[in-house]
N, C-alpha and C. Protein backbone atom coordinates (compact mmCIF):
# COMPACT_ATOMS: atom_id res chain seq x y z
N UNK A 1 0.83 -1.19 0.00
CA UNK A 1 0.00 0.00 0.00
C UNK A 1 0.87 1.26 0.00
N UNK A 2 1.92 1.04 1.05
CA UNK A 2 2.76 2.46 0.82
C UNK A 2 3.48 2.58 -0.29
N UNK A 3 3.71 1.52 -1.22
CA UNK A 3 4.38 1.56 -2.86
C UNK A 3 3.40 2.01 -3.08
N UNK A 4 2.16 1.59 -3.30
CA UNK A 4 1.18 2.40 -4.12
C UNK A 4 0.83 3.80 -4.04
N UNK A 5 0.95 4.29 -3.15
CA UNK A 5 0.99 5.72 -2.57
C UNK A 5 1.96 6.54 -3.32
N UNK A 6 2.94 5.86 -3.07
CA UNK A 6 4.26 6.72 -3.21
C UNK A 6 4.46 6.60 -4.68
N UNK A 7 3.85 5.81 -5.53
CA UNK A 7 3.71 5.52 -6.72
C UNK A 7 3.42 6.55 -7.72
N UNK A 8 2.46 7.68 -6.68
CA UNK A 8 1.38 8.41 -7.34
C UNK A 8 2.50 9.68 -7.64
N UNK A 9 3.62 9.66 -7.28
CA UNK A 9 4.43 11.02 -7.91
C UNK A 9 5.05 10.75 -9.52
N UNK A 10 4.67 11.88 -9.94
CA UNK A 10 4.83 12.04 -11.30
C UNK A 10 6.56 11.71 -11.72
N UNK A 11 7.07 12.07 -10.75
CA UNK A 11 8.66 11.30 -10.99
C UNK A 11 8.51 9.66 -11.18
N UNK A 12 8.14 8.94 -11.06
CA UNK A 12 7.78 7.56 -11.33
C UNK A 12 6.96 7.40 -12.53
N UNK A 13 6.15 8.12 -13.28
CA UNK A 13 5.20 8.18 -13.90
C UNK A 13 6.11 7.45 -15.37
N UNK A 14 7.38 8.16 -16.01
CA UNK A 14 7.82 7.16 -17.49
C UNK A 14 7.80 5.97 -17.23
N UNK A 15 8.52 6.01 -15.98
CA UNK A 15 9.29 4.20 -15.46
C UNK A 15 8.15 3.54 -15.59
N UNK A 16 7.22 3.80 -14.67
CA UNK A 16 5.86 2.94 -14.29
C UNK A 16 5.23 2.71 -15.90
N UNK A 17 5.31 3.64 -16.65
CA UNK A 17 4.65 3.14 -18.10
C UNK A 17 5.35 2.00 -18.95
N UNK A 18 6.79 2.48 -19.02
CA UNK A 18 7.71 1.58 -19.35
C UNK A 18 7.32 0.09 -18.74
N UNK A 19 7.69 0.06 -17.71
CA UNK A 19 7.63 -1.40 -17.09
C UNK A 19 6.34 -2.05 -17.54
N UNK A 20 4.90 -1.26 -17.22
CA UNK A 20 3.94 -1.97 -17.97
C UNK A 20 4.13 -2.20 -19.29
N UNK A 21 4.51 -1.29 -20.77
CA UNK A 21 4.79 -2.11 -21.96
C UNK A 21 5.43 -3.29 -21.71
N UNK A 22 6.37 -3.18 -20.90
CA UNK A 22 7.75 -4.10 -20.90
C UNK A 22 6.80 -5.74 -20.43
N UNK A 23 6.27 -5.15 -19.54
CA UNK A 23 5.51 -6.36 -19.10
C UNK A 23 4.18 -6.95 -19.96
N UNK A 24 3.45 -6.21 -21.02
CA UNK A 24 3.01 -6.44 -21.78
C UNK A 24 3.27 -7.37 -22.80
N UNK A 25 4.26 -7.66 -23.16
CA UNK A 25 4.73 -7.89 -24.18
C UNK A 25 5.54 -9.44 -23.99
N UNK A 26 5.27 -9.76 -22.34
CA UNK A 26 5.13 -11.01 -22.27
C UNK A 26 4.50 -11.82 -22.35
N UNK A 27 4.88 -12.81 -22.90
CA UNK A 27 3.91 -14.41 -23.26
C UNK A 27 2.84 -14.58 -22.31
N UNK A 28 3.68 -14.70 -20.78
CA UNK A 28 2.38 -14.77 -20.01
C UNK A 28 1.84 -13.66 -19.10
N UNK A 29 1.80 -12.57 -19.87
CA UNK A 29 1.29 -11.18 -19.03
C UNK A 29 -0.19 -11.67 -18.64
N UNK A 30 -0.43 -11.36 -17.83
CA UNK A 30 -1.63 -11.07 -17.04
C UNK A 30 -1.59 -10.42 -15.68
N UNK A 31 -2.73 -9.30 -15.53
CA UNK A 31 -2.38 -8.25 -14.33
C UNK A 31 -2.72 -9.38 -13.16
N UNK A 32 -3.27 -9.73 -13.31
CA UNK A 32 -3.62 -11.07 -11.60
C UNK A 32 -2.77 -11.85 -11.19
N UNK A 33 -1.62 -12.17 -12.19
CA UNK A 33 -0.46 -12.83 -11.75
C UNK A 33 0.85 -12.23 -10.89
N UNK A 34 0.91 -12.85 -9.80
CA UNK A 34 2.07 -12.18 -8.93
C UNK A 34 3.05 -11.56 -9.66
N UNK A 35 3.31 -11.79 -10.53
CA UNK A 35 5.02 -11.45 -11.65
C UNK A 35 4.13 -9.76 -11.45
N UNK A 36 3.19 -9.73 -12.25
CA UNK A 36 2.75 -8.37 -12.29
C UNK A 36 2.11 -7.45 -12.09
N UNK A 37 1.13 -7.92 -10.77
CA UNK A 37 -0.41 -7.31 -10.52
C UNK A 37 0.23 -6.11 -9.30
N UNK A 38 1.68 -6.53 -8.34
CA UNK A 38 1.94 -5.12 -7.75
C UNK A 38 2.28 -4.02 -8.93
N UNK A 39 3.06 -4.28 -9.63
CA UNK A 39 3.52 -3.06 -10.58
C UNK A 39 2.41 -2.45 -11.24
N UNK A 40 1.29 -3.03 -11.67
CA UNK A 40 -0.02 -2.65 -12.03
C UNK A 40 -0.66 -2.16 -10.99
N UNK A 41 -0.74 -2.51 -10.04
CA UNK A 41 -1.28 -1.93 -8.72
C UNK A 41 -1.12 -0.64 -8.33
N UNK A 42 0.25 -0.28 -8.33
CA UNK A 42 0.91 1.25 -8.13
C UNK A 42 0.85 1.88 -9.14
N UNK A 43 0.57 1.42 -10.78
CA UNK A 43 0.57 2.26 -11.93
C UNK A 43 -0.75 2.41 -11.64
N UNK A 44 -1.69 2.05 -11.46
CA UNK A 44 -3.20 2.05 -11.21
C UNK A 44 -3.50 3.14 -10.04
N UNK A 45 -3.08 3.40 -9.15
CA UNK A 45 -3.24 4.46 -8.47
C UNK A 45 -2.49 5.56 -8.95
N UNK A 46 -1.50 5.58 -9.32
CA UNK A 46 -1.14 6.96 -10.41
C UNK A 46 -2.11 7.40 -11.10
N UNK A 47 -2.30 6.15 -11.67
CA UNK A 47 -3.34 6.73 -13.11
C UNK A 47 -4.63 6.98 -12.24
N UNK A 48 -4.61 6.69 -11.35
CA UNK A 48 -6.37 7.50 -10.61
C UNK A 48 -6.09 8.80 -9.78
N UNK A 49 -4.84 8.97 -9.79
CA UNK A 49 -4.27 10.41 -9.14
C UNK A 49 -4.53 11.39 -10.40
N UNK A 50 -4.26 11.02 -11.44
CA UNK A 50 -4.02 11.93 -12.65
C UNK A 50 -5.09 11.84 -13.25
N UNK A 51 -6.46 11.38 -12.55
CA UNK A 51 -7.14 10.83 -14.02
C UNK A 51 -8.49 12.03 -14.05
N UNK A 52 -8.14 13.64 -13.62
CA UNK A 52 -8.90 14.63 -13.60
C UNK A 52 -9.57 14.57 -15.05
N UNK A 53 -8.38 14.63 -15.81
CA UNK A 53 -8.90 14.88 -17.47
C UNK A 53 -9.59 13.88 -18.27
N UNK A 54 -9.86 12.80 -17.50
CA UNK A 54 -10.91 11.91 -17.70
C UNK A 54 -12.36 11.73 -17.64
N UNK A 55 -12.49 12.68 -16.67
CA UNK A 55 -13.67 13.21 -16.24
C UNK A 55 -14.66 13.77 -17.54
N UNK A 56 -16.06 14.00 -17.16
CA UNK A 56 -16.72 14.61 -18.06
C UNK A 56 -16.06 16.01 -18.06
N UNK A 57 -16.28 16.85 -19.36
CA UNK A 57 -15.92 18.19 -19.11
C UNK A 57 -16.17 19.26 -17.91
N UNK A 58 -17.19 19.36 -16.89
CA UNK A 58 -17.70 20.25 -16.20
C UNK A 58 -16.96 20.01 -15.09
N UNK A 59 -16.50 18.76 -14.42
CA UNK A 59 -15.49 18.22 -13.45
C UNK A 59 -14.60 18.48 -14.15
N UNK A 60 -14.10 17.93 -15.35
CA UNK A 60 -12.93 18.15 -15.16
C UNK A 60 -12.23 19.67 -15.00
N UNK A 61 -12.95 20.66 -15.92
CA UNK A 61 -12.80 22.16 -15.78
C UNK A 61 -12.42 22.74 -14.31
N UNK A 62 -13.99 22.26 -13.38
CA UNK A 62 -13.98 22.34 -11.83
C UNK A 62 -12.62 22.25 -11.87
N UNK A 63 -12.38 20.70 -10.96
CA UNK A 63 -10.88 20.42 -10.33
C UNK A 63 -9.48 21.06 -10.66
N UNK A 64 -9.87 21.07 -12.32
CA UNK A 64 -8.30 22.01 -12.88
C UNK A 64 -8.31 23.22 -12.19
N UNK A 65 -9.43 23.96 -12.22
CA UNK A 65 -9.21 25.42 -11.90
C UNK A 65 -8.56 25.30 -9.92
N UNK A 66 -9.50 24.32 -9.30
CA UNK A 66 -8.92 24.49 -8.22
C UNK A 66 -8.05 23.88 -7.43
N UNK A 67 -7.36 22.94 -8.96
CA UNK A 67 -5.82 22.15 -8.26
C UNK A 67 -5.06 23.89 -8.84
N UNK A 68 -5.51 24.78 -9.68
CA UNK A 68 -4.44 25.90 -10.29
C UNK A 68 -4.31 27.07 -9.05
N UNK A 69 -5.72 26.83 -8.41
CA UNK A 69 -5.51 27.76 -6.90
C UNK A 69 -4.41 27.42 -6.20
N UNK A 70 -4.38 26.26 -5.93
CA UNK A 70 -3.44 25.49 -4.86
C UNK A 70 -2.17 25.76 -5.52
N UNK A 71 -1.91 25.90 -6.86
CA UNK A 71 -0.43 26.02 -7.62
C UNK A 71 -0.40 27.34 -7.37
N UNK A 72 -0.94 28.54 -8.20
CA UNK A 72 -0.81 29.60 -7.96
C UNK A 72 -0.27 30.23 -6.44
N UNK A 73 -1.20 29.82 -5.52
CA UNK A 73 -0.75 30.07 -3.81
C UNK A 73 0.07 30.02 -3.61
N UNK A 74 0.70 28.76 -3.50
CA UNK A 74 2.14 27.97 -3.31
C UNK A 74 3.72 28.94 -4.28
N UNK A 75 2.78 29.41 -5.83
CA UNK A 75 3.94 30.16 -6.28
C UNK A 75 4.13 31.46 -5.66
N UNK A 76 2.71 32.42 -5.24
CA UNK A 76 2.95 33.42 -4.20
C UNK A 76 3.92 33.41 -3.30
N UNK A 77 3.26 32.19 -2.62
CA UNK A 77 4.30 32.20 -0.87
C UNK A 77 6.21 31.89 -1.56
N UNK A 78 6.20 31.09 -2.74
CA UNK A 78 7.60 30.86 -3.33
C UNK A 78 8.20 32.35 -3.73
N UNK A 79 7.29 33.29 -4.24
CA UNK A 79 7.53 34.71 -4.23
C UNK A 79 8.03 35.27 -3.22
N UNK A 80 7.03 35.52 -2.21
CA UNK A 80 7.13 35.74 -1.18
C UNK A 80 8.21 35.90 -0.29
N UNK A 81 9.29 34.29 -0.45
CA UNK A 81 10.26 34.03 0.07
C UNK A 81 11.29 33.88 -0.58
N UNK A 82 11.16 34.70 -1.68
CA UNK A 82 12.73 34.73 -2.41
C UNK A 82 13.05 33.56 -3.43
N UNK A 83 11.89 32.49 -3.22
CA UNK A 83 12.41 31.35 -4.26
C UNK A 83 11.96 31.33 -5.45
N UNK A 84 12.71 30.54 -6.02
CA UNK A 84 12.15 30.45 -7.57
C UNK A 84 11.14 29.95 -7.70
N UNK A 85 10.24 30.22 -8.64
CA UNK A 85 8.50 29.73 -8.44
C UNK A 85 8.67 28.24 -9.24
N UNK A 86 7.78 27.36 -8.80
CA UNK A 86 7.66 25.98 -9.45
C UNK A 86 7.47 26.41 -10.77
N UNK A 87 7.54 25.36 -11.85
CA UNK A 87 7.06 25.55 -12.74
C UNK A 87 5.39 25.14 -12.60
N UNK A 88 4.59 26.04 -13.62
CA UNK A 88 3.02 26.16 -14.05
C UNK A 88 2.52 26.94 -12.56
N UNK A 89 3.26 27.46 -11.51
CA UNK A 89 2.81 27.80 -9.99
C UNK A 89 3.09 29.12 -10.03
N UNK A 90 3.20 29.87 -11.41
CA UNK A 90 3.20 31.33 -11.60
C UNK A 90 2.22 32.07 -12.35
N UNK A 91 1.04 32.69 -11.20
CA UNK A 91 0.05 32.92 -12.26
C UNK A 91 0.24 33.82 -12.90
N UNK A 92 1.86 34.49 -13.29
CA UNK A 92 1.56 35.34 -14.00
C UNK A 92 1.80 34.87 -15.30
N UNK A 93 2.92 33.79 -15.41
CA UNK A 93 3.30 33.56 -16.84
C UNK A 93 1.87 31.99 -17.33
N UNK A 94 1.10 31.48 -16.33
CA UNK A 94 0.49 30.25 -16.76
C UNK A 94 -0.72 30.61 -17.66
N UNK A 95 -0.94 30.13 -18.52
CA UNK A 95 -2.33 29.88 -19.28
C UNK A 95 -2.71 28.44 -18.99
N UNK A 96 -3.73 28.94 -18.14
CA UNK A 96 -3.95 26.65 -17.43
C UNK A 96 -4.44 26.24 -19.03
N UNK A 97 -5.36 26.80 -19.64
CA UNK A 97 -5.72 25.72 -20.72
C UNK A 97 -4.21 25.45 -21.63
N UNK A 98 -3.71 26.29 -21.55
CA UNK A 98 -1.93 25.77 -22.38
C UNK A 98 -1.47 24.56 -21.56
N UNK A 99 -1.56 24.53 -20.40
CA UNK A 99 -0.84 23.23 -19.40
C UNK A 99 -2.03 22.00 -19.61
N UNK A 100 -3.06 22.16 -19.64
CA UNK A 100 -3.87 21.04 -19.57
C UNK A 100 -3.63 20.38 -21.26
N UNK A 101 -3.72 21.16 -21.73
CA UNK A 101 -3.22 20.37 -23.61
C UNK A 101 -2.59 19.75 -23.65
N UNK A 102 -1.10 20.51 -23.26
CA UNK A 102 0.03 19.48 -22.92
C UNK A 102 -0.05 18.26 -22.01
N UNK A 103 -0.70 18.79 -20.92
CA UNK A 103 -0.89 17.24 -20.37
C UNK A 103 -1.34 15.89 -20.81
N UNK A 104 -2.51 16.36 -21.40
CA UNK A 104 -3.30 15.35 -22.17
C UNK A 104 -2.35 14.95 -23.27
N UNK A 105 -2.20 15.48 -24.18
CA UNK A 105 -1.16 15.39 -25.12
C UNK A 105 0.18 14.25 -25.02
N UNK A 106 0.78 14.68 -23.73
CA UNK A 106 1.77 13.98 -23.31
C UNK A 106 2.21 13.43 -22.32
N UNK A 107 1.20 13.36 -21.54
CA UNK A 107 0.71 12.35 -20.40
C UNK A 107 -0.30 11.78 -20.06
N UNK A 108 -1.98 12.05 -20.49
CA UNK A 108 -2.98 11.65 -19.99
C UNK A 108 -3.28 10.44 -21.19
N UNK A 109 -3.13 11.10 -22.03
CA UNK A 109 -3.52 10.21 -23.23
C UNK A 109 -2.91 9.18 -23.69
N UNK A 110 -1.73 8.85 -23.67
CA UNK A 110 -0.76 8.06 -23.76
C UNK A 110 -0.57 7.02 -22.68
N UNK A 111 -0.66 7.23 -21.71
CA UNK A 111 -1.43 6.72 -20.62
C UNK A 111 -2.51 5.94 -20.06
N UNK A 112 -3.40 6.70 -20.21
CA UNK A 112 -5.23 5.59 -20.85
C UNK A 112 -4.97 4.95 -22.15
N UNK A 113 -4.43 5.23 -23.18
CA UNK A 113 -3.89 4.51 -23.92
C UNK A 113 -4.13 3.19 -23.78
N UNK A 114 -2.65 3.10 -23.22
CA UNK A 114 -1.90 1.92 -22.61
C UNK A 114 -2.73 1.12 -21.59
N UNK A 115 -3.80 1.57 -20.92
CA UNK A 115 -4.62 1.31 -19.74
C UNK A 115 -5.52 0.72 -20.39
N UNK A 116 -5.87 1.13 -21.46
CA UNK A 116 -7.02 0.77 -22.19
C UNK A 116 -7.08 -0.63 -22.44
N UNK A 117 -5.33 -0.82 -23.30
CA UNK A 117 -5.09 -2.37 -23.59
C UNK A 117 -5.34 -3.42 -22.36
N UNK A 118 -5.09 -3.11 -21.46
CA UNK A 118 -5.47 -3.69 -20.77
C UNK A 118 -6.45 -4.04 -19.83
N UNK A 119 -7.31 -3.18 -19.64
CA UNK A 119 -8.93 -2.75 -19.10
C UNK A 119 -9.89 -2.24 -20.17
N UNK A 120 -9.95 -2.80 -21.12
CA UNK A 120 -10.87 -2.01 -22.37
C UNK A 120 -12.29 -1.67 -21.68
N UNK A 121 -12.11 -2.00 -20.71
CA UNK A 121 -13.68 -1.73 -20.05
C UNK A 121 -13.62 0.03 -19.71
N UNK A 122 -12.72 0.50 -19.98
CA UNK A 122 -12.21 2.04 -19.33
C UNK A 122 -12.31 2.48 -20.89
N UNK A 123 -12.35 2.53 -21.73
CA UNK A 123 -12.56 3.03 -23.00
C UNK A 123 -13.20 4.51 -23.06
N UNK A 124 -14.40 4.32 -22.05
CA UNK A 124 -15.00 5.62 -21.75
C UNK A 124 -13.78 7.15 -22.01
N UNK A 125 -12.73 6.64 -21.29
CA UNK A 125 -12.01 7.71 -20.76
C UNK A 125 -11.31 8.07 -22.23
N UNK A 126 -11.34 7.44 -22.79
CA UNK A 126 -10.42 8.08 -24.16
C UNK A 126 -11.47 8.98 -24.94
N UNK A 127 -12.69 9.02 -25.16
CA UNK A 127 -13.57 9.72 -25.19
C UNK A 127 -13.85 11.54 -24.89
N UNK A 128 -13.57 11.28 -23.15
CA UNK A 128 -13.89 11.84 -22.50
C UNK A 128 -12.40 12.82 -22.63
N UNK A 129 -11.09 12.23 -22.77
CA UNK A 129 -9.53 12.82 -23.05
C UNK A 129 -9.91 13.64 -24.46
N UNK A 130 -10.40 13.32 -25.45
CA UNK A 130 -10.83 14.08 -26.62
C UNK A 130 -11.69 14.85 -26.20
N UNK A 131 -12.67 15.12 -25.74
CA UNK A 131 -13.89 16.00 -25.27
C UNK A 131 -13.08 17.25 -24.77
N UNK A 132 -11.73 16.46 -23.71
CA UNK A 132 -11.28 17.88 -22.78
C UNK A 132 -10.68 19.04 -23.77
N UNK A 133 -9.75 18.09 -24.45
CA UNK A 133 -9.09 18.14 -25.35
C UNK A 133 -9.74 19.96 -26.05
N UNK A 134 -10.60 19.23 -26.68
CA UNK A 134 -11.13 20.11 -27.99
C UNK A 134 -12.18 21.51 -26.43
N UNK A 135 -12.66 21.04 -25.49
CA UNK A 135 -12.51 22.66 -24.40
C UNK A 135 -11.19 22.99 -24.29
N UNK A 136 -10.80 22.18 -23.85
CA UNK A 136 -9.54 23.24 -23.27
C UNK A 136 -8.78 24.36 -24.46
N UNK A 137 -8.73 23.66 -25.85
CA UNK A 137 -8.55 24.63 -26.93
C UNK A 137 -9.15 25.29 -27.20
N UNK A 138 -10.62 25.24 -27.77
CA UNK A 138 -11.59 26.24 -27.75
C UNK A 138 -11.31 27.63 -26.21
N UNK A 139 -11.28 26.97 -25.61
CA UNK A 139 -10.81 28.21 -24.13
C UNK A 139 -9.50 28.89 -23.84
N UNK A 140 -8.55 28.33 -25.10
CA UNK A 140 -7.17 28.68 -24.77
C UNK A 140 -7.48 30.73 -24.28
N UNK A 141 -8.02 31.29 -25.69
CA UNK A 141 -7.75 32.30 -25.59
C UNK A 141 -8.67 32.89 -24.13
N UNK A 142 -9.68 32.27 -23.73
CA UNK A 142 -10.16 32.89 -22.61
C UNK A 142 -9.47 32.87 -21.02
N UNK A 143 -8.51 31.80 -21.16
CA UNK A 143 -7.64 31.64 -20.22
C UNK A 143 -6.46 32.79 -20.35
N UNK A 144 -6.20 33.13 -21.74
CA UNK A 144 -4.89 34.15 -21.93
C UNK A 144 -5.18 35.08 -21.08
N UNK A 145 -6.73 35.65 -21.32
CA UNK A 145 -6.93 37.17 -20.96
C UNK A 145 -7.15 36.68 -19.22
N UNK A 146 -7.44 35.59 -18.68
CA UNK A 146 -7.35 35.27 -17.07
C UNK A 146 -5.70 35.72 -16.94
N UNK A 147 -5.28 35.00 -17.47
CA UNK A 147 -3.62 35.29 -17.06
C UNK A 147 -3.49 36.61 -16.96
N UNK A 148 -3.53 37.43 -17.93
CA UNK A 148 -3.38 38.73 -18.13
C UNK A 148 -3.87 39.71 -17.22
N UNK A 149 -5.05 39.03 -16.67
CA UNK A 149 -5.74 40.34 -15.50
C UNK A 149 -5.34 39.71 -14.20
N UNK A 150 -4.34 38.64 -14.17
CA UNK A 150 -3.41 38.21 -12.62
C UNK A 150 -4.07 37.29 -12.19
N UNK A 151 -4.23 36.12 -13.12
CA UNK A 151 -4.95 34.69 -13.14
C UNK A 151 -5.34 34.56 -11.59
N UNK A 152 -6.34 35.49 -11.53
CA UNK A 152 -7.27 35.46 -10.21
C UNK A 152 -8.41 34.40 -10.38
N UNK A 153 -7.77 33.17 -10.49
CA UNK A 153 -9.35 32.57 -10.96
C UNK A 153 -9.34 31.65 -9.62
N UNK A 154 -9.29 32.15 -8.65
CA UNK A 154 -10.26 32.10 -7.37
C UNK A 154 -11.99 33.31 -7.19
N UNK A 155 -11.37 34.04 -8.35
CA UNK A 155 -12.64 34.61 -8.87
C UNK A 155 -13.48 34.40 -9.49
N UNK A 156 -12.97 33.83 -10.57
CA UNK A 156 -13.80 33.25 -11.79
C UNK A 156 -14.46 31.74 -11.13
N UNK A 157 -13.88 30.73 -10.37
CA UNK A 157 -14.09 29.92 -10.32
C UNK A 157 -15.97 29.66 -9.49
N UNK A 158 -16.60 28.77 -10.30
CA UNK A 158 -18.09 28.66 -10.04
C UNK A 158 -18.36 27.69 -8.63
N UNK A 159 -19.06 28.00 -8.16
CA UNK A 159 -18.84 27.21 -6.77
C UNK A 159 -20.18 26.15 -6.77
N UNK A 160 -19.52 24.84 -7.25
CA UNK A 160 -20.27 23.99 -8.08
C UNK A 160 -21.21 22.64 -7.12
N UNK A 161 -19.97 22.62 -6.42
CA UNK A 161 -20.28 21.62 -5.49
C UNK A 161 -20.89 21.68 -3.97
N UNK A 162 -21.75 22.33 -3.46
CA UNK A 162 -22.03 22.98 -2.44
C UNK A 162 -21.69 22.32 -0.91
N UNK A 163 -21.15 20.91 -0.86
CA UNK A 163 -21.06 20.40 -0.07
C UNK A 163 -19.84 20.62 0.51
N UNK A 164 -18.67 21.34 -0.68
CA UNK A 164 -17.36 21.65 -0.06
C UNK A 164 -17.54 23.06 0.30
N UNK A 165 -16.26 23.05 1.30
CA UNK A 165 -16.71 24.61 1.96
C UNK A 165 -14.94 25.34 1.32
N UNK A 166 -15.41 25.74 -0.04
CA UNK A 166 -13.79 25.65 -0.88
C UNK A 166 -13.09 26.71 0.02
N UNK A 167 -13.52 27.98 1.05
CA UNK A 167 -12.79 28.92 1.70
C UNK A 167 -11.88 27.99 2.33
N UNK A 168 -12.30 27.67 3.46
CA UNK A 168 -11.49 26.68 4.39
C UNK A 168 -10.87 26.19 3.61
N UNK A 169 -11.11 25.28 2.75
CA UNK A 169 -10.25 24.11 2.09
C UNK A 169 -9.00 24.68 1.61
N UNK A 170 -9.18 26.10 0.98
CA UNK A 170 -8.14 26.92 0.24
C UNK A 170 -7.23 27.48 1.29
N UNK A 171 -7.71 28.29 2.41
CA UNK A 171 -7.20 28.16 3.50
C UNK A 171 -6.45 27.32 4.45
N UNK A 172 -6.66 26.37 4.30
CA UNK A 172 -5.86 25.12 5.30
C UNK A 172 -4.48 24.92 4.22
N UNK A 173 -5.01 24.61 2.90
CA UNK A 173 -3.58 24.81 2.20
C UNK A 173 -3.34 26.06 2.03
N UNK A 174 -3.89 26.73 1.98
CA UNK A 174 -2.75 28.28 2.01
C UNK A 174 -1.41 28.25 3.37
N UNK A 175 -2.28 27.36 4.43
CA UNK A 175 -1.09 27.66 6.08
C UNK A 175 -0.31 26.35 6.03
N UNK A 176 -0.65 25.18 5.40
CA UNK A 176 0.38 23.97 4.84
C UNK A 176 1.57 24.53 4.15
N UNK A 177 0.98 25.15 3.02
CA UNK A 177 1.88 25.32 2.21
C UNK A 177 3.10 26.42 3.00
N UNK A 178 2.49 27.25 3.89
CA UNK A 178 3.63 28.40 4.33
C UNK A 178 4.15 27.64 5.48
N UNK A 179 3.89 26.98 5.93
CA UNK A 179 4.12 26.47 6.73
C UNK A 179 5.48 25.39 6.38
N UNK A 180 5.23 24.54 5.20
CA UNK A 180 6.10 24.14 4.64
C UNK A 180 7.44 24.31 3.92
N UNK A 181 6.72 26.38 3.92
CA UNK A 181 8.14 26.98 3.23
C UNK A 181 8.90 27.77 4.15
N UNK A 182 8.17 27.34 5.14
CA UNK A 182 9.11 28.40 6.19
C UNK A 182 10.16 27.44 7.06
N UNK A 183 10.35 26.26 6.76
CA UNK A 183 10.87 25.23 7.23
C UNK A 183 11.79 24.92 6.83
């Protein structure tokens, strides 16, 4: 379980693909067999860490905008303290629909892909990777002009889900995150 966890960082993310082709491409691949059902196991929770852009469009839009709060914040307080800002964690230079293209492009899709061959029952999601796909382009330019007026899209963002209380939530990571950089 704690491989699988720890699985879910995007630094693992080529390897973990690799090893599944690699393991594909044996005679007796099958994910239920000990040889390969942990390594599938931990690629399988990656791929459900990442799998926002899978979503129907209206979630997936949601979550992007407010995993980009949590980036944006984090590049403030990196401001803040003299450090160099993460990359995509600068709302001044990010256009999220430019980062979500690329993602899909060269991680989400390639990815379910590969997932597919082996769970064709998930097919849905390749679907749903084209759907984002063709919003997130259609929106490129409406994201430019967000960037441009100081990608405040803790403003823009629609408050969809009424059961979360997104202040707090944004708040508790706003004092994680400083909390983390002051350390």
């Amino acid at each position: 379980m704690i491989g699988a966890v720890l699985a879910t960082d995007m630094q693992h993310h080529f390897k973990a693909i690799g090893d599944l082709k690699r393991d594909m491409l044996s005679e007796d691949f099958d994910i239920a067999h000990d040889k390969y059902k942990h390594n599938f196991i931990r690629l399988m929770f990656h791929v459900a860490d990442i799998s926002n852009p899978t979503k129907t469009w209206d979630i997936c839009q949601h979550w992007t905008e407010l995993l980009f709060i949590e980036f944006f914040q984090q590049g403030d307080l990196e401001k803040q303290q003299g450090f160099a800002v993460s990359q995509m964690f600068d709302r001044d230079t990010t256009n999220i629909a430019k980062t979500q293209i690329g993602f899909l492009d060269f991680i989400i899709k390639p990815t379910f892909e590969l997932v597919v061959q082996v769970l064709p029952h998930l097919s849905f999601t390749l679907k749903n990777i084209e759907n984002n796909k063709k919003n997130w382009t259609e929106r490129f330019d409406e994201y430019e002009k967000i960037k441009e007026a100081g990608n405040k899209i803790e403003d823009k963002i629609e408050r969809k889900f009424p059961l979360i209380k997104y202040d707090d939530v944004l708040d508790e990571n706003l004092a994680s995150r400083k909390s983390m950089l002051e350390q």
